[in-house]
Protein backbone atom coordinates (compact mmCIF):
# COMPACT_ATOMS: atom_id res chain seq x y z
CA UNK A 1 1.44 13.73 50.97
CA UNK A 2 -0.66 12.90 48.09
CA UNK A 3 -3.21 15.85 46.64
CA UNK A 4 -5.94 15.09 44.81
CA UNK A 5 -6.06 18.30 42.68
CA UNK A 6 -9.22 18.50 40.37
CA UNK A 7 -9.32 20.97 37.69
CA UNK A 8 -8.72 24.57 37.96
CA UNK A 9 -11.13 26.71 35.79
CA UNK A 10 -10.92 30.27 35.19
CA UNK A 11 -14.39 31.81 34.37
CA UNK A 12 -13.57 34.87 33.11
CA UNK A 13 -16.16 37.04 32.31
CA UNK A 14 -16.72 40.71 31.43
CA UNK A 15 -20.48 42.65 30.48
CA UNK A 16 -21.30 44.91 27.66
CA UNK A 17 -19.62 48.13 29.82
CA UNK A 18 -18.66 51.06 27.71
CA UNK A 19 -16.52 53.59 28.54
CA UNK A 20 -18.05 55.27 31.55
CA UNK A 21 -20.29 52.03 32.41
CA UNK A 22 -19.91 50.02 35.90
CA UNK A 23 -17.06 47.96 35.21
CA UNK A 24 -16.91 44.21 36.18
CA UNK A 25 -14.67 41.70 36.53
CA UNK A 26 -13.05 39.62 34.14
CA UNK A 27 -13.05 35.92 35.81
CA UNK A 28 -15.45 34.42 38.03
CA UNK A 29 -12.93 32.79 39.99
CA UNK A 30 -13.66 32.33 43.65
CA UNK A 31 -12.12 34.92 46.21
CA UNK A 32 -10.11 34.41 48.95
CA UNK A 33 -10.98 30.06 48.26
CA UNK A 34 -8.84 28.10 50.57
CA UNK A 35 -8.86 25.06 48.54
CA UNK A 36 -7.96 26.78 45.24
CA UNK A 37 -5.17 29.26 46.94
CA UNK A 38 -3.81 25.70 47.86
CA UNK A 39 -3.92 24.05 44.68
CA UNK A 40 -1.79 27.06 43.29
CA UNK A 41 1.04 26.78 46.07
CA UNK A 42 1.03 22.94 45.53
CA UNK A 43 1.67 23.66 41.67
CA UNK A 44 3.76 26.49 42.24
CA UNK A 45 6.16 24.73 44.58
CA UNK A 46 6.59 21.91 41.38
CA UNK A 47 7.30 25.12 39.16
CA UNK A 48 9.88 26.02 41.60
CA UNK A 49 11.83 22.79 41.49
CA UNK A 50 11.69 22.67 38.04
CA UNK A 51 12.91 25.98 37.96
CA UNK A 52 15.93 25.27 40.25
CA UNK A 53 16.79 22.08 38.38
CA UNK A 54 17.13 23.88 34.89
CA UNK A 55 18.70 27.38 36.26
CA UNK A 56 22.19 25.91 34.20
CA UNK A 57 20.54 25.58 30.89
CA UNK A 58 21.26 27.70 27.83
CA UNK A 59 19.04 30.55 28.12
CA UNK A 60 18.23 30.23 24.08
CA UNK A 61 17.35 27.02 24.25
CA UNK A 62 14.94 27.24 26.91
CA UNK A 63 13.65 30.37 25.54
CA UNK A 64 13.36 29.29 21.95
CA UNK A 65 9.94 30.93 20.37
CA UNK A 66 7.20 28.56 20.31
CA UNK A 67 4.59 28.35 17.51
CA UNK A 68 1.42 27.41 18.65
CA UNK A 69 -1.41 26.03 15.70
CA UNK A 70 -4.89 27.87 16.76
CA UNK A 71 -7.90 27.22 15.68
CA UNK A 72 -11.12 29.31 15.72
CA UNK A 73 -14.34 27.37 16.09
CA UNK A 74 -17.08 30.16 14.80
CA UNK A 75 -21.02 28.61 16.69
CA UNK A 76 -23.63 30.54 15.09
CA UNK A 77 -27.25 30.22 14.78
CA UNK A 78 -27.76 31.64 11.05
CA UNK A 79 -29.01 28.51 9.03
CA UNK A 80 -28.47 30.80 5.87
CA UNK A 81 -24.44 30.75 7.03
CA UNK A 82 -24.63 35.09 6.38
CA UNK A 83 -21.21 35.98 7.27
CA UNK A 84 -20.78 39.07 9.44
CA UNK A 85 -22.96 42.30 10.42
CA UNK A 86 -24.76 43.73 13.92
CA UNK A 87 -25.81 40.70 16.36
CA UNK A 88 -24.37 37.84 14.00
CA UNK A 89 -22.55 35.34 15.87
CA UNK A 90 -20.46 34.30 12.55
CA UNK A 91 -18.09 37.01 12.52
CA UNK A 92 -15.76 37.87 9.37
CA UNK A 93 -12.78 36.56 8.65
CA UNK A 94 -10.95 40.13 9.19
CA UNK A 95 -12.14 40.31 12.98
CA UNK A 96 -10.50 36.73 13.45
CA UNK A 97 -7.53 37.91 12.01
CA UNK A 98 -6.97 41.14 14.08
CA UNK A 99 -7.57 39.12 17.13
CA UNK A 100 -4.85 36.87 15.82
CA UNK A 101 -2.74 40.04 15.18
CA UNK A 102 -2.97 41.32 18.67
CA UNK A 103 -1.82 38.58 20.70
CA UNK A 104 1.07 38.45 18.63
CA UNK A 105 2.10 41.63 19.50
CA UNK A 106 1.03 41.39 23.18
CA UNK A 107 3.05 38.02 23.73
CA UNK A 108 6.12 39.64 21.24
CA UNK A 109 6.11 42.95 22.63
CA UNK A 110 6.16 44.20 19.47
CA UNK A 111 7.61 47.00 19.26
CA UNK A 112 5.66 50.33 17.69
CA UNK A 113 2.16 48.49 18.79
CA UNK A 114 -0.15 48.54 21.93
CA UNK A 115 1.75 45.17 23.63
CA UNK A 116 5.25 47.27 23.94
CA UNK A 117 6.06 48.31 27.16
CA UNK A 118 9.70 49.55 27.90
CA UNK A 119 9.51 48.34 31.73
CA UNK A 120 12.78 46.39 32.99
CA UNK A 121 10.92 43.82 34.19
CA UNK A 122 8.78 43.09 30.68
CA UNK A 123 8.91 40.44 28.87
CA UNK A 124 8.79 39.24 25.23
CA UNK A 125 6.89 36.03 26.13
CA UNK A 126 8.23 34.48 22.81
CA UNK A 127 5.41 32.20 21.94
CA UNK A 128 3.63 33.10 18.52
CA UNK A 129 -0.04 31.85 17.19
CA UNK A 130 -1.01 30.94 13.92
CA UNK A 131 -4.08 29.96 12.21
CA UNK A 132 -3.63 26.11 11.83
CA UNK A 133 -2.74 25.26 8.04
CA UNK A 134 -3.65 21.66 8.42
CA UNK A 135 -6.37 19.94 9.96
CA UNK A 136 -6.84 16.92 12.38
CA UNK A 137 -6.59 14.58 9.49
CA UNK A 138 -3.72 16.35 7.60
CA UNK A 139 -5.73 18.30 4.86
CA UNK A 140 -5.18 22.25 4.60
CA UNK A 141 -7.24 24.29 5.91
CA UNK A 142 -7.34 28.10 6.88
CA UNK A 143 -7.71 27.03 10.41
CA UNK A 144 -10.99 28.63 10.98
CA UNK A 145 -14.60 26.48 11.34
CA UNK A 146 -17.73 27.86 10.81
CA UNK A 147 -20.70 25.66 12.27
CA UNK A 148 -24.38 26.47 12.24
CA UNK A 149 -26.17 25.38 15.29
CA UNK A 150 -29.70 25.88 16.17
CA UNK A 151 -29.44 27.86 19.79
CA UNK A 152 -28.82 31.38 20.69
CA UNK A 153 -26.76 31.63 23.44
CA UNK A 154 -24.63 29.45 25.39
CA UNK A 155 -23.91 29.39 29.76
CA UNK A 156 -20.05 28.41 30.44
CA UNK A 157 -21.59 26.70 33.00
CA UNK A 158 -23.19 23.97 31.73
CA UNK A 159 -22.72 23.83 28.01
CA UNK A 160 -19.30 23.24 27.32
CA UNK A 161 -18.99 19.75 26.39
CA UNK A 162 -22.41 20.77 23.45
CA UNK A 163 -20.05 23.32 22.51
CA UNK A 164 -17.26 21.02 21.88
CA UNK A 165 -19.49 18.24 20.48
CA UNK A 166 -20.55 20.72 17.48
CA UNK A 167 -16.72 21.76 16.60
CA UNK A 168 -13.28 20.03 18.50
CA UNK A 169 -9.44 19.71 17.02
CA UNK A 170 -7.76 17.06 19.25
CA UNK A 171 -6.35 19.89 21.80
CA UNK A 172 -2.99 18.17 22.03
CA UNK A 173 -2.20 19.30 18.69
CA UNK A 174 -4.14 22.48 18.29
CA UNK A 175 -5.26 25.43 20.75
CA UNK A 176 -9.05 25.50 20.29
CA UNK A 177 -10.84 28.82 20.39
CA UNK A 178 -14.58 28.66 20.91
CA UNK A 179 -16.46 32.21 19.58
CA UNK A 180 -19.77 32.11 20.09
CA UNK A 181 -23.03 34.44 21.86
CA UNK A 182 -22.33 33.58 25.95
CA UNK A 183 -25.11 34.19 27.82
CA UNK A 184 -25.86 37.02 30.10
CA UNK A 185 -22.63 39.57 30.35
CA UNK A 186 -20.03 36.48 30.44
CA UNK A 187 -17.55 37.31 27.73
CA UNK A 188 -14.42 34.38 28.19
CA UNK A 189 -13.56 31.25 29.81
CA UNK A 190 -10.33 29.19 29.96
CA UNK A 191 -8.78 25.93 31.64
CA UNK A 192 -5.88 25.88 33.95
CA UNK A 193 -3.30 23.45 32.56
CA UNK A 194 -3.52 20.22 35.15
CA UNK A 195 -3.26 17.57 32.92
CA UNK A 196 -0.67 15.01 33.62
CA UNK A 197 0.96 17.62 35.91
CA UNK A 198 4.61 15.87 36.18
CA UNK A 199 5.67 14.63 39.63
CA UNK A 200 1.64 15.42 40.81
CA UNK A 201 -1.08 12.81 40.86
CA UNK A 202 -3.76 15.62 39.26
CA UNK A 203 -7.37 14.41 38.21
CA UNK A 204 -6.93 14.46 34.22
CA UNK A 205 -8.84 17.60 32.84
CA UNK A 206 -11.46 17.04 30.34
CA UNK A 207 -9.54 17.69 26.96
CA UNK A 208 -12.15 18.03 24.46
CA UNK A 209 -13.48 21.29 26.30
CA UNK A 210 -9.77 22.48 26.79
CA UNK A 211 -9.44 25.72 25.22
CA UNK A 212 -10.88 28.98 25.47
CA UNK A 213 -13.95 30.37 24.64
CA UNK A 214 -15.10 34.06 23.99
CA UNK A 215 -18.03 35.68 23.15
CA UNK A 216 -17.94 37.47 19.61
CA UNK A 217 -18.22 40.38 20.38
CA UNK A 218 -15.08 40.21 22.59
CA UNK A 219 -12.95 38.92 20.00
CA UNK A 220 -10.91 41.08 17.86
CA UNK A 221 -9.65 44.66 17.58
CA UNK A 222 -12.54 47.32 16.74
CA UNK A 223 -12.77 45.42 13.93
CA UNK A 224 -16.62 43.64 12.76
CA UNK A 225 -18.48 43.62 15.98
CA UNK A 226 -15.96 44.25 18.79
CA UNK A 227 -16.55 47.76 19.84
CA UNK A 228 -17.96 47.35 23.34
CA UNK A 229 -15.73 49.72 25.23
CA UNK A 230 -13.40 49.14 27.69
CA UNK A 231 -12.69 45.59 26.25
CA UNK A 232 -12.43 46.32 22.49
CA UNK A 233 -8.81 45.83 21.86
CA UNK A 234 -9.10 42.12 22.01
CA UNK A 235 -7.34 41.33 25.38
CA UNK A 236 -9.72 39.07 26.72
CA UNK A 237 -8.13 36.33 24.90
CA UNK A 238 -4.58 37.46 26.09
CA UNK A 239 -5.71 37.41 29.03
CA UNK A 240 -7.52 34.28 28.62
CA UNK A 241 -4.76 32.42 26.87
CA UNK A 242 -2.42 33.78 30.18
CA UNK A 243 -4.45 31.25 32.30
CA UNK A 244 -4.82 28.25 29.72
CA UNK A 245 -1.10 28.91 29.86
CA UNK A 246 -0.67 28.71 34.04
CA UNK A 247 -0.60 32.12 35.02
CA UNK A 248 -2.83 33.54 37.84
CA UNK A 249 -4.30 37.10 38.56
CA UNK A 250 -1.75 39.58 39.43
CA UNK A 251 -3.23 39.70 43.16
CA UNK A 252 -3.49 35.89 43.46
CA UNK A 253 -7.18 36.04 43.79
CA UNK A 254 -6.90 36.69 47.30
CA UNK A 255 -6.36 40.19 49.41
CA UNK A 256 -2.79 40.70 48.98
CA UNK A 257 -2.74 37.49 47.45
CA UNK A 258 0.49 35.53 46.07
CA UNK A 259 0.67 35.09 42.19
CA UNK A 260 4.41 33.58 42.67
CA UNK A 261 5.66 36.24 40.52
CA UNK A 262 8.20 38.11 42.08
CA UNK A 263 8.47 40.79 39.95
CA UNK A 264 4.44 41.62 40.14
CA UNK A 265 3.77 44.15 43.09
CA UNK A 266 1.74 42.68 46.04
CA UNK A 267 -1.60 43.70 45.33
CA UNK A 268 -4.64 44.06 47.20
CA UNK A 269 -7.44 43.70 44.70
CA UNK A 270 -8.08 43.82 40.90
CA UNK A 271 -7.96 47.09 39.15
CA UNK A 272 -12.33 47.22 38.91
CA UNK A 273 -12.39 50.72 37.24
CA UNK A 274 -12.59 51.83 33.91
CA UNK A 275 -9.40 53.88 33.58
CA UNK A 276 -5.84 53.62 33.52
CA UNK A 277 -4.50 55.79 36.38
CA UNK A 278 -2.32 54.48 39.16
CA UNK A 279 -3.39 52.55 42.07
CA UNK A 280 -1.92 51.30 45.47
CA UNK A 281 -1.54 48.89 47.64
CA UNK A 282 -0.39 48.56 51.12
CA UNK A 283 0.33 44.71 51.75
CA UNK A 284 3.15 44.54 53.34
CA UNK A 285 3.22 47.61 55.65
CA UNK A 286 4.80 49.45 52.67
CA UNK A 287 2.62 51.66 49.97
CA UNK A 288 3.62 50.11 46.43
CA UNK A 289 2.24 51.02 42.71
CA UNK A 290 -0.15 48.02 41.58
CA UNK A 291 0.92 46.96 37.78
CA UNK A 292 -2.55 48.10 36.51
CA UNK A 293 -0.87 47.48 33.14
CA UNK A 294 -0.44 43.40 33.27
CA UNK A 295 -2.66 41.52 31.02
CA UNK A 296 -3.07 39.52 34.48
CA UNK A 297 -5.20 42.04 36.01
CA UNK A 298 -8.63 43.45 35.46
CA UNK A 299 -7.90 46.57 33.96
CA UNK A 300 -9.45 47.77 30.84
CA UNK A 301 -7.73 47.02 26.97
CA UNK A 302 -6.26 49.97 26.46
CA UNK A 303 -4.00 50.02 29.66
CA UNK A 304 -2.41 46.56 29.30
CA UNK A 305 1.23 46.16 27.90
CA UNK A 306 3.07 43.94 30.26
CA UNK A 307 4.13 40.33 31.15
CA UNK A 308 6.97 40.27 33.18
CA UNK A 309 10.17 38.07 33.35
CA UNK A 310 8.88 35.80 36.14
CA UNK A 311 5.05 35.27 34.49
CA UNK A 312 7.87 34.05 31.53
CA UNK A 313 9.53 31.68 33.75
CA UNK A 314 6.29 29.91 35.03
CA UNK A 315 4.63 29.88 31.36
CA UNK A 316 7.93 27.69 29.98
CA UNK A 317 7.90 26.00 33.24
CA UNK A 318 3.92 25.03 32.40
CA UNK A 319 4.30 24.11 29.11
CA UNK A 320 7.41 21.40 30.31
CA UNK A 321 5.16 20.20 33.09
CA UNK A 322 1.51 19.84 31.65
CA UNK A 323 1.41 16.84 29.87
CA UNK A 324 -1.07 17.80 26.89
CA UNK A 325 0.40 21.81 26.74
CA UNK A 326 4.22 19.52 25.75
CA UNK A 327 2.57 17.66 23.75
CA UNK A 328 0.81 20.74 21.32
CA UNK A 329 4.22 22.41 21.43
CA UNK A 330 5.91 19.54 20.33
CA UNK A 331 3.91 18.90 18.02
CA UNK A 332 3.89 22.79 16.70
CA UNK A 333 7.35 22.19 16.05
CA UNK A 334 6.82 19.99 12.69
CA UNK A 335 4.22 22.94 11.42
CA UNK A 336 5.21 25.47 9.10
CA UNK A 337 3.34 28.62 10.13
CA UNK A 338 4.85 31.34 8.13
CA UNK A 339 6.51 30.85 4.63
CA UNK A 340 10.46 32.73 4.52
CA UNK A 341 9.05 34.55 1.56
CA UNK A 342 5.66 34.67 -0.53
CA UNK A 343 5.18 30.80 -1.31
CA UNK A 344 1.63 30.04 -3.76
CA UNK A 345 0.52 26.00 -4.22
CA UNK A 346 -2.30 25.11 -6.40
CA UNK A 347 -4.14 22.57 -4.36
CA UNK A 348 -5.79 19.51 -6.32
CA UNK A 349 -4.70 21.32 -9.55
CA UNK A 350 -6.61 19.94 -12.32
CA UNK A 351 -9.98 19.83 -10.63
CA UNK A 352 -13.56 21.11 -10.38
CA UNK A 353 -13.93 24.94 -8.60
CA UNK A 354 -15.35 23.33 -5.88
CA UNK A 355 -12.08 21.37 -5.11
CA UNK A 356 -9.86 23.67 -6.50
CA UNK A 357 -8.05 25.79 -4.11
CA UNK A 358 -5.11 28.42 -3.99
CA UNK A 359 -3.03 27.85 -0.89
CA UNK A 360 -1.30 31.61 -0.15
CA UNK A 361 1.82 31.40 2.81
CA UNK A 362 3.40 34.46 4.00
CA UNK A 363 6.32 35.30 6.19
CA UNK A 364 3.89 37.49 8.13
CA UNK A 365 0.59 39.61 8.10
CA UNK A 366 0.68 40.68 4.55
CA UNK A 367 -1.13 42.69 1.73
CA UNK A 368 -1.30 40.47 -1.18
CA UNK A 369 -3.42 40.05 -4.79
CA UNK A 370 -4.59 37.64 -6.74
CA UNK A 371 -5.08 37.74 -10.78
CA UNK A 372 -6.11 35.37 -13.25
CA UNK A 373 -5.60 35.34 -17.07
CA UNK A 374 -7.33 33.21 -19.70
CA UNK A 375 -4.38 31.90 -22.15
CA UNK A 376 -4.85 34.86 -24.35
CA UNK A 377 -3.86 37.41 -21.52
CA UNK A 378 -6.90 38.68 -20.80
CA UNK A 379 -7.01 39.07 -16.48
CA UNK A 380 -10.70 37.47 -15.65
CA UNK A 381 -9.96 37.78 -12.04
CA UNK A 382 -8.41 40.58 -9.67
CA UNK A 383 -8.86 40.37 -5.81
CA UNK A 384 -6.95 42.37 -3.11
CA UNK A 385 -6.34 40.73 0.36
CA UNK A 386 -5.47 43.47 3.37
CA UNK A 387 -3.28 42.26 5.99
CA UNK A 388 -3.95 38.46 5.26
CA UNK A 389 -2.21 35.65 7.38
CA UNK A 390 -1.06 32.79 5.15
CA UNK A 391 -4.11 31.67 3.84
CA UNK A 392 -6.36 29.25 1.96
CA UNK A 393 -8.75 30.49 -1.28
CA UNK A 394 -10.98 28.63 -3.05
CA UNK A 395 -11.78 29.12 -6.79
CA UNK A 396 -15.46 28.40 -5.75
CA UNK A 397 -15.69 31.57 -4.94
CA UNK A 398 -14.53 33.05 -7.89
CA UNK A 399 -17.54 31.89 -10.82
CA UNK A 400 -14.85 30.63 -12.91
CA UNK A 401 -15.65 28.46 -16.22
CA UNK A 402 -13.81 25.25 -17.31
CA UNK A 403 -10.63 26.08 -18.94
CA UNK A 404 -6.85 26.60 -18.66
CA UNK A 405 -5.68 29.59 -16.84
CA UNK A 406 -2.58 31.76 -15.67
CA UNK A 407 -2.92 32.35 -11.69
CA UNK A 408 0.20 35.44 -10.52
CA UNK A 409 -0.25 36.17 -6.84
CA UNK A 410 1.65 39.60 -5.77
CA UNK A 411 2.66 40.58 -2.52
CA UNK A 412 4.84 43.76 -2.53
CA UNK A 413 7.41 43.45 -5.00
CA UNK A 414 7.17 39.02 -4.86
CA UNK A 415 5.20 37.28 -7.11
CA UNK A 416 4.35 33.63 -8.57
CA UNK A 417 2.54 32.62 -11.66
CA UNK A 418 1.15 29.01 -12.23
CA UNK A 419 -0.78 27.39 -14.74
CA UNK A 420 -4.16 26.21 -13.54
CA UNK A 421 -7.07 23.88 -15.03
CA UNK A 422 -10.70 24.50 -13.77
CA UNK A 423 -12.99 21.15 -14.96
């Protein structure tokens, strides 16, 4: 029988709650919806057969990590481009990088952080993100956008494709994250991953608004502006990027619902409360423990830890299946995200300041400085960098004269020095 399956969205949304606030939900997704519980069993039942058709593979080869290139598309409404501070949409560079930082260690289960969990059924997920280090036309770049836009606030709703039209990477190649004021108490939205389903006749999702988006003050660690309590330890976008990769709500957004997990207790409902204590269910004439701590759920930040073994399986099933979601990790494959060991280019070395840039790559989130000597030793320049990502500089920045110069970038005990010519 041929099913016309339009796209899936997940409007996930949360409000300004702190700590003792009424919480609210996460994702606006429709309750107890016959048409979109049916659209999940009729994907879920092509997950299964792909399942059963690669049970004899290597387990290391199908569970290789994947890279995936992100970029962060910063909207703000300052035509003076100010840079961080209370109510500015154009966050720093620091809260984009913690946000980067935790859903590494939330898809790693890294251990010694807030995503490790030592349940039997939890999962290292085994996908990694990176700030893209080259653009859509091959330049480098630090993988973050910053475009100025004359509006305040934006509705999920209606405005996604404006959103997109002001700042888009070609989403087969890059996953694009939207930050940006949402209007009213919506903090996140993400796609389900439809497109050129495999062995499904799906209507082709838009791809230029396929990504996520997040309000800024959602986005990071308690780091800049993201301190609104409960959701201030930046797991809207894991739970966010947990959709755009296939997964659904732990309770399978219907009472005792089916998330085609097997090792995610039947649930009745979302966890809607602000704390972390245990909750029950009764849905199948037996009294089970809810897993208040999957990133699935609505449960505040500070209780989540877990994906389990079977979210796993349907995540590498997804990214076989969805047409576009192969095609970005394919294409992921030929990136370089993180250097082996410290590794410094000088980027269109001779050249003017505002051409002249100091491309930094790092095996992982590092501490690293820069100096710069004139040729008769004297250091002209000294800048620290805290827990940097590799990472793109410009001399611009720097009120450097013409001349010939001695750049030596540190990071621990590894260094490089190259000669450099400002015009």
């Amino acid at each position: 029988m041929t099913i016309q399956i339009a796209k899936i969205l997940f409007f996930c949304f949360l409000s300004f709650a702190r700590l003792y606030a009424q919480p609210v939900p996460r994702c606006a997704t429709k309750q107890n919806d016959p048409e979109l519980l049916e659209k999940y069993r009729v994907i879920s039942e092509k997950i299964k057969e792909y399942q059963v058709l690669n049970s004899n593979r290597n387990s290391r080869v199908n569970d290789e990590i994947l890279k995936i290139p992100v970029v962060v598309h910063i909207i703000h409404n300052n035509s003076n481009g100010r840079i961080g501070g209370d109510g500015n949409p154009n966050i720093t560079d620091e809260q984009i990088f913690s946000q980067i930082k935790v859903i590494n260690e939330d898809y790693r289960r890294k251990v010694n952080t807030l995503g490790f969990n030592i349940d039997p059924v939890g999962a290292d997920m085994e996908i990694e993100f990176f700030l893209a280090q080259t653009d859509p036309s091959g330049e480098p770049s630090t993988g973050i956008t910053r475009s100025y836009f004359n509006k305040n606030q934006y509705d999920v709703f209606n405005d996604l494709e404006l959103i997109s039209s002001i700042s888009y990477w070609d989403s087969n190649r890059y996953l694009n994250i939207w930050v940006l004021d949402l209007a009213s108490s919506y903090l996140g939205y993400s796609e389900f991953p439809t497109a050129d389903f495999d062995g499904l006749e799906l209507e082709d999702s838009n791809e230029f608004t396929d990504g996520i988006f997040i309000d800024y003050e959602a986005f990071g660690k308690k780091t800049g502006v993201a301190f609104n309590s409960p959701y201030d330890y930046g797991r809207t976008v894991t739970h966010e990027i947990g959709h755009w990769l296939g997964l659904i709500h732990t309770w399978g957004d219907a009472f005792c619902g089916d998330d085609y997990c097997n090792d995610t207790p039947p649930t009745e409902r979302e966890n809607l409360t602000n704390f972390c204590k245990p909750i029950f269910s009764r849905c199948n004439g037996t009294r089970t423990r809810n897993m208040i701590e999957n990133y699935m759920d609505y449960s505040p930040d500070s209780c989540m830890n877990i994906f389990t073994q079977d979210q796993k399986g349907r995540v590498r099933a997804i990214l076989d299946l969805s047409k576009r979601r192969r095609r970005l990790i394919n294409y992921s494959k030929f990136l370089l995200p993180y250097a082996s060991k410290l590794d410094v280019k000088i980027l269109n070395n001779p050249n003017t300041p505002q051409n002249l840039k100091i491309q930094v790559l790092l095996p992982d989130f590092k501490d690293f400085s820069i100096k710069i000597y004139d040729l008769l030793g004297r250091e002209i320049i000294y800048q620290e960098y805290k827990d940097y990502p590799g990472t793109i500089i410009s001399i611009a920045d720097m009120s450097i004269p013409p001349g010939l110069y001695i750049l030596r970038v540190n990071e621990n005990e590894n260094y490089v020095t190259q000669r450099m010519m400002v015009l």
